[in-house]
C-alpha atoms as a PDB file:
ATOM      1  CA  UNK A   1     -68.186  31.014 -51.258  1.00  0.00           C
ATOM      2  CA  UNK A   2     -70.682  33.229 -49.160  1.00  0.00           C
ATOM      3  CA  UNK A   3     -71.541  30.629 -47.096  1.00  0.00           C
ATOM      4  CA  UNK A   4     -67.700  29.909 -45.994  1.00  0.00           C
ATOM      5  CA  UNK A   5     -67.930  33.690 -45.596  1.00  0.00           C
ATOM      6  CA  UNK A   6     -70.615  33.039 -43.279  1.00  0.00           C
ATOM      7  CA  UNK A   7     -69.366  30.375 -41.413  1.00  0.00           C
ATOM      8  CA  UNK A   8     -65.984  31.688 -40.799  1.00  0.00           C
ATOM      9  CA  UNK A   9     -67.251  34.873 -39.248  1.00  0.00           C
ATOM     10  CA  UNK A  10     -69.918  33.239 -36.678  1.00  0.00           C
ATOM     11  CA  UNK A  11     -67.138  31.013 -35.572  1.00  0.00           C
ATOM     12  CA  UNK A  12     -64.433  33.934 -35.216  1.00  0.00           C
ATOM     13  CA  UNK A  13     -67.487  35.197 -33.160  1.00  0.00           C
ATOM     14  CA  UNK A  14     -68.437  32.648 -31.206  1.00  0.00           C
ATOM     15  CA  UNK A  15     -64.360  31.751 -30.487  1.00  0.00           C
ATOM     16  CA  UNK A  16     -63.973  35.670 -29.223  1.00  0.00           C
ATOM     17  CA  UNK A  17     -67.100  35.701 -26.813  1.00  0.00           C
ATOM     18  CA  UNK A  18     -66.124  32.000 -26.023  1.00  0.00           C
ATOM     19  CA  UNK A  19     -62.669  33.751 -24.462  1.00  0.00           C
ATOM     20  CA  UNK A  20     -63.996  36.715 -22.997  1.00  0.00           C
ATOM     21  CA  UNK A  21     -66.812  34.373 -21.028  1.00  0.00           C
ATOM     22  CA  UNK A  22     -63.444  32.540 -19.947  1.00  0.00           C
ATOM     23  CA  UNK A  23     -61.895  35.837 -18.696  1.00  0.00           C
ATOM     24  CA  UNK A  24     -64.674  36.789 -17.428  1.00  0.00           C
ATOM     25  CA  UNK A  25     -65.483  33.934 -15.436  1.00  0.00           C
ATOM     26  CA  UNK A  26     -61.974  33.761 -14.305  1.00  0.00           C
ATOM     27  CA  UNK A  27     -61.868  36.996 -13.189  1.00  0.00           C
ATOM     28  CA  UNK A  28     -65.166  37.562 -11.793  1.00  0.00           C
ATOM     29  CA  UNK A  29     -64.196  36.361  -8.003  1.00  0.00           C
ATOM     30  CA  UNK A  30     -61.913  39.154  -7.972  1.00  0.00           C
ATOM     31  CA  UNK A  31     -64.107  42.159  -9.672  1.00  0.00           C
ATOM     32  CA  UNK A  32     -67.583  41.401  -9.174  1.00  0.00           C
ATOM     33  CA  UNK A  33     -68.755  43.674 -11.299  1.00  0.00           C
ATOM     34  CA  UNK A  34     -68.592  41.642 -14.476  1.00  0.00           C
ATOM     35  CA  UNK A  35     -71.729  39.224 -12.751  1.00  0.00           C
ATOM     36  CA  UNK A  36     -74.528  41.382 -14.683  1.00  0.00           C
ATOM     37  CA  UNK A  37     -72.139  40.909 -18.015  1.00  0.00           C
ATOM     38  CA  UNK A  38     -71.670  37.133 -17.752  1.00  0.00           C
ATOM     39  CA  UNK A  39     -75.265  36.454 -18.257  1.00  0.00           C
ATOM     40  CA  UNK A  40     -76.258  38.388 -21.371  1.00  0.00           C
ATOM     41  CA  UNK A  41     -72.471  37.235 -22.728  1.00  0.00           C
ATOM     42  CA  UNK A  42     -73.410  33.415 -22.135  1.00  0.00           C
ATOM     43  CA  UNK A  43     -76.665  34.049 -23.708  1.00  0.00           C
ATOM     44  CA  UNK A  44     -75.031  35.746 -27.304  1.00  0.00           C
ATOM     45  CA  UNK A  45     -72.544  32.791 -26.824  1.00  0.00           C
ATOM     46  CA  UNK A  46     -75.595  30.472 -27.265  1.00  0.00           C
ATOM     47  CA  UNK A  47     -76.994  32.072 -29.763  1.00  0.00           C
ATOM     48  CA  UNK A  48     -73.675  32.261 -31.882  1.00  0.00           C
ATOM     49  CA  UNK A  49     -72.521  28.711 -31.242  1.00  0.00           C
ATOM     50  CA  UNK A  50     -75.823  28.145 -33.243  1.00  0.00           C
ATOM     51  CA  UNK A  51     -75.431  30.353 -36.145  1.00  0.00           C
ATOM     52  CA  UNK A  52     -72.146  28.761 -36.375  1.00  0.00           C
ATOM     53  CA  UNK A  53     -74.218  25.268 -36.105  1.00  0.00           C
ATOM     54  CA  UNK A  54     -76.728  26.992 -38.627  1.00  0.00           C
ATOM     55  CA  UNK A  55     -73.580  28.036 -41.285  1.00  0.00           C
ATOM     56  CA  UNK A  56     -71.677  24.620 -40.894  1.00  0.00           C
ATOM     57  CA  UNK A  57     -74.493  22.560 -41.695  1.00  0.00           C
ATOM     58  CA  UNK A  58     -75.418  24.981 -44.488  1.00  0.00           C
ATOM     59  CA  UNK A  59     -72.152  24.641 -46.096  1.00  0.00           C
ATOM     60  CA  UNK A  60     -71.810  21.399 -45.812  1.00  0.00           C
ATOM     61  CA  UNK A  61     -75.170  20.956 -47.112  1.00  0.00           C
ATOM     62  CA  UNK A  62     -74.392  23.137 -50.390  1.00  0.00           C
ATOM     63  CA  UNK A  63     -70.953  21.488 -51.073  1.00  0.00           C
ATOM     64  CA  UNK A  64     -72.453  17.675 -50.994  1.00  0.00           C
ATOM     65  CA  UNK A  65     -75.328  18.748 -52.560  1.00  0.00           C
ATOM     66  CA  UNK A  66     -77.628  17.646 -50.133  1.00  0.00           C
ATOM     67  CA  UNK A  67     -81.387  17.971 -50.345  1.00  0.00           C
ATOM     68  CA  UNK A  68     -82.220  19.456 -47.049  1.00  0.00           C
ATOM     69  CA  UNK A  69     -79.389  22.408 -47.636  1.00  0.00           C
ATOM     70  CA  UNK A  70     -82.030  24.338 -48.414  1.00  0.00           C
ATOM     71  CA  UNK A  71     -83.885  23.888 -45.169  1.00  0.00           C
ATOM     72  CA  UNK A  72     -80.494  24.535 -43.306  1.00  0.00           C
ATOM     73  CA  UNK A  73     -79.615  28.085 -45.468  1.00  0.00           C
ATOM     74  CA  UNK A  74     -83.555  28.743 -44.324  1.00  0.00           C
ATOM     75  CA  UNK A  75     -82.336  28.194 -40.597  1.00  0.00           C
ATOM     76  CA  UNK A  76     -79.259  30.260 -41.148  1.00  0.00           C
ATOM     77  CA  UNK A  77     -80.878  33.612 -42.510  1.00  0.00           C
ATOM     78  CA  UNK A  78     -83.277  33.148 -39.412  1.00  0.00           C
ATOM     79  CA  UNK A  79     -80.922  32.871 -37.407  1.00  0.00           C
ATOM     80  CA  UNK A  80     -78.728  36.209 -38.791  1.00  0.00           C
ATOM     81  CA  UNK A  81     -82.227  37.868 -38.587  1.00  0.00           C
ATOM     82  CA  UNK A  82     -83.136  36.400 -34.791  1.00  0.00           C
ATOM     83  CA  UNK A  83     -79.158  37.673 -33.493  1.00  0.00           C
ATOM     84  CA  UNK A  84     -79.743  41.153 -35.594  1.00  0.00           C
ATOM     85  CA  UNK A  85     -83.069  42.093 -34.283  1.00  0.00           C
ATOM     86  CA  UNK A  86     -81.758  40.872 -30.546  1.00  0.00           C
ATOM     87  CA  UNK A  87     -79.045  42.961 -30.477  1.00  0.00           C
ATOM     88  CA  UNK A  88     -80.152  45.739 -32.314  1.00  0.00           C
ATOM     89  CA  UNK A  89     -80.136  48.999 -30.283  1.00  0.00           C
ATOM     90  CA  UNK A  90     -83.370  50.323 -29.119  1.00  0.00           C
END
């Protein structure tokens, strides 16, 4: 149940910065401004589109049973620990 948890949250995430880089990219001719923002949104885009790779595959991995789930929950708390010390504020 954690890992649909998980899952559901990284792709609500990755669907909201997924519309704002649309905005953003159609608005950007007219205020450009939002050129230093589309690069570091792109980039947590990237990295989100993964942990919701990372979550998928682990909870598809835990409900067949599979022998590498393991492996893939591994790659899934990295990854929650690589996007929390990124965007931690320093």
């Amino acid at each position: 149940m954690l890992l649909g948890f998980v899952l559901g949250s990284a792709a609500a995430i990755t669907f909201g910065l997924l519309g704002v880089v649309v905005v953003f990219t159609w608005l950007q001719p007219e205020y450009p401004r939002l050129d230093g923002e589309l690069q570091s949104l792109w980039g947590s885009l990237g990295m989100f589109g993964l942990l919701t790779a990372a979550a998928a595959a682990s909870f598809y991995g835990q409900l067949r049973a599979a022998g590498w789930r393991r492996a893939a929950v591994a790659a899934l708390l990295l990854g929650i620990g690589a996007i929390g010390w990124f965007h931690w504020p320093r």
